[in-house]
C-alpha atoms as a PDB file:
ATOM      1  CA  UNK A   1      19.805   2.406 161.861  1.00  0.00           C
ATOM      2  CA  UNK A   2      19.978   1.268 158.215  1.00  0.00           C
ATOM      3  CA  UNK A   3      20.794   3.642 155.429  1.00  0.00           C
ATOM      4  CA  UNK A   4      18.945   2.701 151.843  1.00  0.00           C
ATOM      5  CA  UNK A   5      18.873   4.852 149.120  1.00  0.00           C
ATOM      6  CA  UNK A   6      15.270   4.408 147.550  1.00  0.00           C
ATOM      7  CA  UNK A   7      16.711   4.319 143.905  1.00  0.00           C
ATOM      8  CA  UNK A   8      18.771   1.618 144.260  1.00  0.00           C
ATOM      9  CA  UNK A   9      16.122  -1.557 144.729  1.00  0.00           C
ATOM     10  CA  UNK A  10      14.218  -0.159 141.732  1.00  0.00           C
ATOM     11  CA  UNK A  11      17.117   0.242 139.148  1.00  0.00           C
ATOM     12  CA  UNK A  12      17.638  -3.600 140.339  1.00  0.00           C
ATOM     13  CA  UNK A  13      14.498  -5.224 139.178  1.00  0.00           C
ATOM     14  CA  UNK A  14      14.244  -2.967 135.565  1.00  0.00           C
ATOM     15  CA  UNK A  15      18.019  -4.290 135.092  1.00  0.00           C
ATOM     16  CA  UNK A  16      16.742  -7.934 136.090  1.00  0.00           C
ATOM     17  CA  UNK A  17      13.370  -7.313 133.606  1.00  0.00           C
ATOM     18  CA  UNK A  18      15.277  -6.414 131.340  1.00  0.00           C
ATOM     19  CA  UNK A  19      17.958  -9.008 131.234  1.00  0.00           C
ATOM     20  CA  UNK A  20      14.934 -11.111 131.147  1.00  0.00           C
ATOM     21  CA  UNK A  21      13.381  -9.976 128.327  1.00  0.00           C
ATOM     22  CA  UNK A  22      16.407  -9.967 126.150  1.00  0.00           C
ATOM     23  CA  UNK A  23      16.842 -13.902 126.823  1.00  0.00           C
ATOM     24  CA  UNK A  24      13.363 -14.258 126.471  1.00  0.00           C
ATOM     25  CA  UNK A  25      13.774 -12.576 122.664  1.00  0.00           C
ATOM     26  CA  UNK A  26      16.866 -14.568 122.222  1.00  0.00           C
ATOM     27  CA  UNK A  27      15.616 -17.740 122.576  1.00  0.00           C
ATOM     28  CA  UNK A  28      12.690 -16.921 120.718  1.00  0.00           C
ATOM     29  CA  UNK A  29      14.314 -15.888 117.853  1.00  0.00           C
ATOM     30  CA  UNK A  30      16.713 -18.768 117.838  1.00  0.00           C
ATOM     31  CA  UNK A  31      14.093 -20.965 117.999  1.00  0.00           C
ATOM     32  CA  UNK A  32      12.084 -20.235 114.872  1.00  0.00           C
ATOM     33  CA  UNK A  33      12.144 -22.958 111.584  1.00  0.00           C
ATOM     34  CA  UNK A  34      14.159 -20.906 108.945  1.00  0.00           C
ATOM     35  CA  UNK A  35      12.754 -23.551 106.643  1.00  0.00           C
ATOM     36  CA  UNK A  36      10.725 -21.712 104.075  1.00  0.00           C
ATOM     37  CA  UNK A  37       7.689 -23.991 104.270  1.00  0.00           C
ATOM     38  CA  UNK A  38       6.917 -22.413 107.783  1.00  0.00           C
ATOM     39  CA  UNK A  39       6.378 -19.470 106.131  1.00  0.00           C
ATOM     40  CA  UNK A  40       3.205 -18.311 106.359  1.00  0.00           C
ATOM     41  CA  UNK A  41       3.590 -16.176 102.871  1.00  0.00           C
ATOM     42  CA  UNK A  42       2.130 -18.944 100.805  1.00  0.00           C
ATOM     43  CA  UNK A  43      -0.971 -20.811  99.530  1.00  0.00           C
ATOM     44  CA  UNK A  44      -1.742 -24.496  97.829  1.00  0.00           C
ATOM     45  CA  UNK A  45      -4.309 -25.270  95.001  1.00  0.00           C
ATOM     46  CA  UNK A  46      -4.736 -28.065  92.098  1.00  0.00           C
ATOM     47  CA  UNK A  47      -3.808 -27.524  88.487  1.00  0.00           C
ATOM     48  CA  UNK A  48      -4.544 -29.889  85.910  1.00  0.00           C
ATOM     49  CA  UNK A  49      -0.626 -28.836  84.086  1.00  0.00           C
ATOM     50  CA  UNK A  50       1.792 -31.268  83.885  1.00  0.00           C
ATOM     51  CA  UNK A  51       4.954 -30.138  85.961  1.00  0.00           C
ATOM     52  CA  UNK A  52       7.491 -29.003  83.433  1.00  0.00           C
ATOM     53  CA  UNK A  53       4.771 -26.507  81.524  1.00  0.00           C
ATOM     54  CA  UNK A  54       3.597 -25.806  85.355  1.00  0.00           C
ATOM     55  CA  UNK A  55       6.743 -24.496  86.352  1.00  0.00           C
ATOM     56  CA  UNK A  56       7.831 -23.597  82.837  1.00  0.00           C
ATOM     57  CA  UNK A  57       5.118 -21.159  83.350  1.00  0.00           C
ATOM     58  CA  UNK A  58       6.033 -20.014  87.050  1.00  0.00           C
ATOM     59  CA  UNK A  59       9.314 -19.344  86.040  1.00  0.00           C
ATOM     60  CA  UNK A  60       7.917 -16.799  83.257  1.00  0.00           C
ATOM     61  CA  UNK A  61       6.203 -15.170  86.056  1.00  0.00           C
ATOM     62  CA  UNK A  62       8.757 -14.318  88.267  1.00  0.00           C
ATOM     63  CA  UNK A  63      11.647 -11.779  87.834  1.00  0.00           C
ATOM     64  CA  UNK A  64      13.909 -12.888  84.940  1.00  0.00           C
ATOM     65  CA  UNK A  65      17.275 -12.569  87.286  1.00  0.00           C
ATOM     66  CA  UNK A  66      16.467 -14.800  89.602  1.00  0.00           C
ATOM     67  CA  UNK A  67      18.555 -17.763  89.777  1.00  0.00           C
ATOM     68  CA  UNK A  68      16.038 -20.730  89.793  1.00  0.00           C
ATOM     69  CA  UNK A  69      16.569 -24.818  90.367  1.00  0.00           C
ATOM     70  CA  UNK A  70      14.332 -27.868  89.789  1.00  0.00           C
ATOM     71  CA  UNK A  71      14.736 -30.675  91.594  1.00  0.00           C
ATOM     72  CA  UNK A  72      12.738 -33.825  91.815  1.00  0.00           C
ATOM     73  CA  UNK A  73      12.343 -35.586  95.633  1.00  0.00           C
ATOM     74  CA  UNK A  74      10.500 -38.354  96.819  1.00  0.00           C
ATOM     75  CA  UNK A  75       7.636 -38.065  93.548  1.00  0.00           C
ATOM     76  CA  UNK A  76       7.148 -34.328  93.986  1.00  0.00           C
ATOM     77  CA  UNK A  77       8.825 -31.570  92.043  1.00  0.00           C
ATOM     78  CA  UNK A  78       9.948 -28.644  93.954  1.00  0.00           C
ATOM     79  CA  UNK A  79      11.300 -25.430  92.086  1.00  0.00           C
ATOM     80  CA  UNK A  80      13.213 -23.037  94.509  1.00  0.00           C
ATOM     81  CA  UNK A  81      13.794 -19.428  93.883  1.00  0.00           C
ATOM     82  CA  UNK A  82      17.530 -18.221  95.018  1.00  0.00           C
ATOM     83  CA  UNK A  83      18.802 -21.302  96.881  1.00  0.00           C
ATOM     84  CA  UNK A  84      18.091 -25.096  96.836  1.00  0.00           C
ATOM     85  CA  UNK A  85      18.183 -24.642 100.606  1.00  0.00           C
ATOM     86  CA  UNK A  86      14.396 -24.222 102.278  1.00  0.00           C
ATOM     87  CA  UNK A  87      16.268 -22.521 105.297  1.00  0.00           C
ATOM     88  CA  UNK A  88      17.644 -20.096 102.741  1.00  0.00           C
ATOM     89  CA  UNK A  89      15.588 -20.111  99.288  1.00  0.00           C
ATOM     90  CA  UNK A  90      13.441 -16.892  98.773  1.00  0.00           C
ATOM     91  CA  UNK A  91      10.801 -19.207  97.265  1.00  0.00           C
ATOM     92  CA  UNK A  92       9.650 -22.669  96.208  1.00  0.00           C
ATOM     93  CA  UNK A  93       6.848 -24.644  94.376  1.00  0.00           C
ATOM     94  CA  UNK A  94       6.193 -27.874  95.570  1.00  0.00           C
ATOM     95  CA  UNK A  95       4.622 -29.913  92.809  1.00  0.00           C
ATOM     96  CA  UNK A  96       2.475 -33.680  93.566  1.00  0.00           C
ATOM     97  CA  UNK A  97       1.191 -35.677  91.311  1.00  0.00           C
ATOM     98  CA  UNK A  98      -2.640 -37.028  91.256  1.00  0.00           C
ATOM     99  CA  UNK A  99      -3.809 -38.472  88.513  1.00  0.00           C
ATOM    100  CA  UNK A 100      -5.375 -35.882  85.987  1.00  0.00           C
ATOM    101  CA  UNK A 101      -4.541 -33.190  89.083  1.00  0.00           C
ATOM    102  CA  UNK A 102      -1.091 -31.710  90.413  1.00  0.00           C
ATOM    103  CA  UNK A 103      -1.344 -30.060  93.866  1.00  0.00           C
ATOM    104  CA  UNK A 104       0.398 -27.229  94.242  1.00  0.00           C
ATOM    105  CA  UNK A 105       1.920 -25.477  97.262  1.00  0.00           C
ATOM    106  CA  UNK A 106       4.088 -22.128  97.026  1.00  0.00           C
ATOM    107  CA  UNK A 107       5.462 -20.635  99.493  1.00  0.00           C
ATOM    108  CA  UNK A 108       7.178 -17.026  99.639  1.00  0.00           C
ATOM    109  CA  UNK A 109       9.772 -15.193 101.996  1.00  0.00           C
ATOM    110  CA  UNK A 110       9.086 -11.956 102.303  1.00  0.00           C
ATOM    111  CA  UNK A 111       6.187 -11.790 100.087  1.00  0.00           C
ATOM    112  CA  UNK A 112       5.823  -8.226 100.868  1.00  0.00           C
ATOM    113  CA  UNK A 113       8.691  -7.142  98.822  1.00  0.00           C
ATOM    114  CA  UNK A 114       7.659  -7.367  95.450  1.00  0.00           C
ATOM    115  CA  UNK A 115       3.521  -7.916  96.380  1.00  0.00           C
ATOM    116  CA  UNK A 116       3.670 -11.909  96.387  1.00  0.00           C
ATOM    117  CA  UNK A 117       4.945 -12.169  92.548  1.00  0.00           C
ATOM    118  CA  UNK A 118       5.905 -15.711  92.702  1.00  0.00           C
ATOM    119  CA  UNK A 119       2.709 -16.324  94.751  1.00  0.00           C
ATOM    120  CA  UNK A 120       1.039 -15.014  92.162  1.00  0.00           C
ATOM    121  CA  UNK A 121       2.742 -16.319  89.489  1.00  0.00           C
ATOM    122  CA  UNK A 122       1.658 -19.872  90.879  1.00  0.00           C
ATOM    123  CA  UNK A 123      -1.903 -19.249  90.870  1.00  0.00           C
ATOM    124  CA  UNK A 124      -2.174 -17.941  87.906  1.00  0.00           C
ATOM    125  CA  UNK A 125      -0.339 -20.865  86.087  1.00  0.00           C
ATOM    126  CA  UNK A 126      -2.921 -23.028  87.662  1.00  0.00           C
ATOM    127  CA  UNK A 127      -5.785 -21.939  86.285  1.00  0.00           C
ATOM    128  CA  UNK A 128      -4.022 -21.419  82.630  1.00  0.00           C
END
């Protein structure tokens, strides 16, 4: 006759669910775009401002401490809040040009923090 404890079997399979799950979160995690335009804080419209009032404008909008670059890339000007790195900016304005129309797109990390201000900002300066 075999001797089991019940407990034992049981205690196996939550350790092996468990170790599971964790890889399951790991490689989740490790798999997300840090690039800031897979954010889904953001929105896009058309303003009918040329870029540097556009952004002149944006930047007015947006806490005064920030540190804030401009850069111009393939005929579109993108203005990044914090970094010039989309994997580690806390925001950025993507300017195109149309003619007698810009397209905007903004997008915001963690949005929630201060209520969407540069989101905000961004629509606002389009309709100005």
């Amino acid at each position: 006759m075999k001797n089991t404890s019940p407990g034992n079997s049981s205690a196996f399979f939550r350790s092996g669910k468990v170790l599971l799950l964790s890889s399951l979160l790991i490689a989740t995690g490790c798999a997300q775009n840090p690039d800031i335009r897979a954010s889904r804080d953001g929105t896009s419209g058309i303003t009918s401002r040329a870029d540097t009032e556009y952004v002149n404008c944006v930047k007015g909008g947006i806490r005064h401490d920030a540190a804030t670059f401009t850069q111009e890339e393939n005929g579109k000007t993108l203005f990044f809040v914090g970094s010039t790195d989309p994997a580690k900016a806390s925001g950025l304005v993507e300017l195109s040009n149309a003619p007698g129309q810009n397209h905007f797109s903004v997008y915001q990390r963690n949005a929630w923090q201060d209520k969407g201000r540069l989101i905000n900002a961004a629509v606002m300066c389009s309709r100005a």
